[in-house]
Protein backbone atom coordinates (compact mmCIF):
# COMPACT_ATOMS: atom_id res chain seq x y z
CA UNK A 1 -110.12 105.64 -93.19
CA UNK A 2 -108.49 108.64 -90.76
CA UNK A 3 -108.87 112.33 -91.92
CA UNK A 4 -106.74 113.44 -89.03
CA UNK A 5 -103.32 111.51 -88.21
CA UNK A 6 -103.62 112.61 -84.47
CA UNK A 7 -107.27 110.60 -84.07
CA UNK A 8 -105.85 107.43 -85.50
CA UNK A 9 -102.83 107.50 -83.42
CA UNK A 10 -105.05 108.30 -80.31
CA UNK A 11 -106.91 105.43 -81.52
CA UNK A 12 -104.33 102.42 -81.76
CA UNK A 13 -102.62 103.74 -78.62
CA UNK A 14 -106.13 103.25 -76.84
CA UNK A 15 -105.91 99.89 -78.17
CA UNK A 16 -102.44 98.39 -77.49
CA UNK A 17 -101.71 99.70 -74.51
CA UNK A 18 -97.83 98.03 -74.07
CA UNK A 19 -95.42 98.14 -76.87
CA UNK A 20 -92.80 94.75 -76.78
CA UNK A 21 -89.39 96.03 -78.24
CA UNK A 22 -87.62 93.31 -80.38
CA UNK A 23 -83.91 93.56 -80.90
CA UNK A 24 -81.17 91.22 -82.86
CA UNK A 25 -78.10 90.99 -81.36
CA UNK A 26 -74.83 90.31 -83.38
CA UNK A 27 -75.16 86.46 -83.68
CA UNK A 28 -78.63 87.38 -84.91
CA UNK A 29 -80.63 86.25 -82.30
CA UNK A 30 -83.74 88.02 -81.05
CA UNK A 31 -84.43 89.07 -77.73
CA UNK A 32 -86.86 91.59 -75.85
CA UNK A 33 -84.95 94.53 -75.56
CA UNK A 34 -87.79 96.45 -73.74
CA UNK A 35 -91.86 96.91 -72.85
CA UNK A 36 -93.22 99.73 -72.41
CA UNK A 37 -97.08 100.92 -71.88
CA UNK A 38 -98.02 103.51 -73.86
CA UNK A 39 -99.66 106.24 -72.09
CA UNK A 40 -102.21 108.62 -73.28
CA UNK A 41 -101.54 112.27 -72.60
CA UNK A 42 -104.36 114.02 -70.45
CA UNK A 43 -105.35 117.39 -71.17
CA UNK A 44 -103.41 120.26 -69.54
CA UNK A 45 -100.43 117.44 -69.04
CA UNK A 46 -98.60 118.34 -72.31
CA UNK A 47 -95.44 120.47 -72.16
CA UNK A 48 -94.98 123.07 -75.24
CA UNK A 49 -91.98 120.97 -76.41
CA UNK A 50 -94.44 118.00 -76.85
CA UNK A 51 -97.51 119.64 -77.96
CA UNK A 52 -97.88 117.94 -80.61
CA UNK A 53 -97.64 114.02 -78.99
CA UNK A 54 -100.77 112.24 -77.96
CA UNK A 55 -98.90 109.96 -75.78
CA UNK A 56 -95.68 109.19 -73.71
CA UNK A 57 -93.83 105.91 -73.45
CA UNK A 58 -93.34 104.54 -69.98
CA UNK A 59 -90.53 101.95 -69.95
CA UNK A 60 -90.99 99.29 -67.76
CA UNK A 61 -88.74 96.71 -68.45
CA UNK A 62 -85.54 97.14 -70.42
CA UNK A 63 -82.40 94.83 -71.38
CA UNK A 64 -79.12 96.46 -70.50
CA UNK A 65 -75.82 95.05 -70.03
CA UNK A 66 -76.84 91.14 -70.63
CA UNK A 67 -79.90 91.63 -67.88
CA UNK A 68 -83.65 93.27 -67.45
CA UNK A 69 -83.88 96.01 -65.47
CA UNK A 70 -87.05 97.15 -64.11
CA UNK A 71 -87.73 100.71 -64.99
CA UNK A 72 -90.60 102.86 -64.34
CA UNK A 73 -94.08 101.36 -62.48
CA UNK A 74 -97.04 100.36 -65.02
CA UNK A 75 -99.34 103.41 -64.65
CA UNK A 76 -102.01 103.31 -61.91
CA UNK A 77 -104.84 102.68 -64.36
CA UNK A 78 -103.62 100.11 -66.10
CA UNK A 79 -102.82 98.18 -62.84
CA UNK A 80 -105.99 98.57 -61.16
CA UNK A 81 -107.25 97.22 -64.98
CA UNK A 82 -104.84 94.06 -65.05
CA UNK A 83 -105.87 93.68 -61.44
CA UNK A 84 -110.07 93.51 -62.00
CA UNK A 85 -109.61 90.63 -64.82
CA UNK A 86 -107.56 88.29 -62.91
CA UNK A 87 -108.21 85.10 -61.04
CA UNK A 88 -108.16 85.77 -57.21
CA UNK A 89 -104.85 83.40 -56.89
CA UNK A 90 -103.37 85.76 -59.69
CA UNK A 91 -104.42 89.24 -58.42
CA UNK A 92 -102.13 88.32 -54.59
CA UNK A 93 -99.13 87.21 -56.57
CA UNK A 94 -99.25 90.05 -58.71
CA UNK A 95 -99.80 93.00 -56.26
CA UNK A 96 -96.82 90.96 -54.13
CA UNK A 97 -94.65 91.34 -57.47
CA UNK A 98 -95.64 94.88 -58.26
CA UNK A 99 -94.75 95.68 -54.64
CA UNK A 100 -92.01 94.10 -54.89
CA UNK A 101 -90.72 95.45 -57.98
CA UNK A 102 -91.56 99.06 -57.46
CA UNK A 103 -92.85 99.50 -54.24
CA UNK A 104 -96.00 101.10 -54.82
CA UNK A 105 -97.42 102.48 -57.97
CA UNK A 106 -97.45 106.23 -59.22
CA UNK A 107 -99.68 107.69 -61.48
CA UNK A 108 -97.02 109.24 -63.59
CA UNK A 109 -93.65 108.07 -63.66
CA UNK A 110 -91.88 110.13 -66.03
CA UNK A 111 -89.76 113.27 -65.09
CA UNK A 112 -92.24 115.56 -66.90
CA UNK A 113 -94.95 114.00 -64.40
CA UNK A 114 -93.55 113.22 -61.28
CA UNK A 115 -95.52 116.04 -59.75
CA UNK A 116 -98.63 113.81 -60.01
CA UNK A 117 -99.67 112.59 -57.19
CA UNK A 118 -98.92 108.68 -55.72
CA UNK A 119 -101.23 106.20 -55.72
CA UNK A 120 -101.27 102.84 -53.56
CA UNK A 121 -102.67 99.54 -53.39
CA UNK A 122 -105.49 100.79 -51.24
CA UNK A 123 -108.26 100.49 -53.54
CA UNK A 124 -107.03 97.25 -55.15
C-alpha cells in the first residue's frame, strides 16, 4: 500500500513504459487509436504549469483520418533499451525502421523539451 499518490504513480510509470490507446469506432469496432511511451520527468525538467506531473506522454503512433501517423521518436533511452535485448537480425531492421521513420532519435521530443540535446545511432 502507497502513502504518497506521486510514488505509486512514479512507480507504475517505471514499469509500463508505453501506454496502447484503445478506441471504438461507430460500428463498434476496436482499433488502436494511439501508443505512446510514457516518460519520466527528470529533475529541473518540469515547467511551473506541470509541477505537479511525474511524467509526460510522448505519442508515437496515432490513428487520424482512417491511417497511423507516426508522431514523435521513442525517447533515446528506451531505444538504446529495445536495442540491447534484441536478436542481432532484429536490432539492423529496427535501427533501419527507426531511421526511417524519424530520422534519428532525440532525447526529448516534446515542445517543452526540444531544447535537449539530439542523440544518434552512434552508440547503438
Amino acid at each position: 500500500m502507497f502513502r504518497d499518490e506521486k510514488v505509486a504513480e512514479e512507480q507504475v510509470v517505471r514499469v509500463l513504459d508505453f501506454e496502447i490507446h484503445m478506441e471504438k469506432n461507430s460500428n463498434g469496432e476496436r482499433y488502436i487509436e494511439r501508443i505512446s511511451e510514457l516518460v519520466l520527468y527528470e529533475d529541473g525538467e518540469k515547467t511551473r504549469e506541470k509541477a505537479n506531473d511525474i511524467y509526460y506522454e510522448n505519442v508515437i503512433v496515432r490513428y487520424e483520418k482512417g491511417s497511423y501517423i507516426f508522431m514523435n521518436p521513442i525517447t533515446q533511452g528506451q531505444v538504446e533499451l529495445m536495442h540491447k535485448n534484441m536478436e542481432e537480425k532484429d536490432r539492423t531492421e529496427f535501427v533501419k525502421f527507426i531511421k526511417q521513420q524519424w530520422g534519428e532519435v532525440k532525447d526529448g521530443v516534446d515542445s517543452e523539451r526540444s531544447t535537449k540535446t539530439q542523440a544518434t545511432f552512434q552508440n547503438i
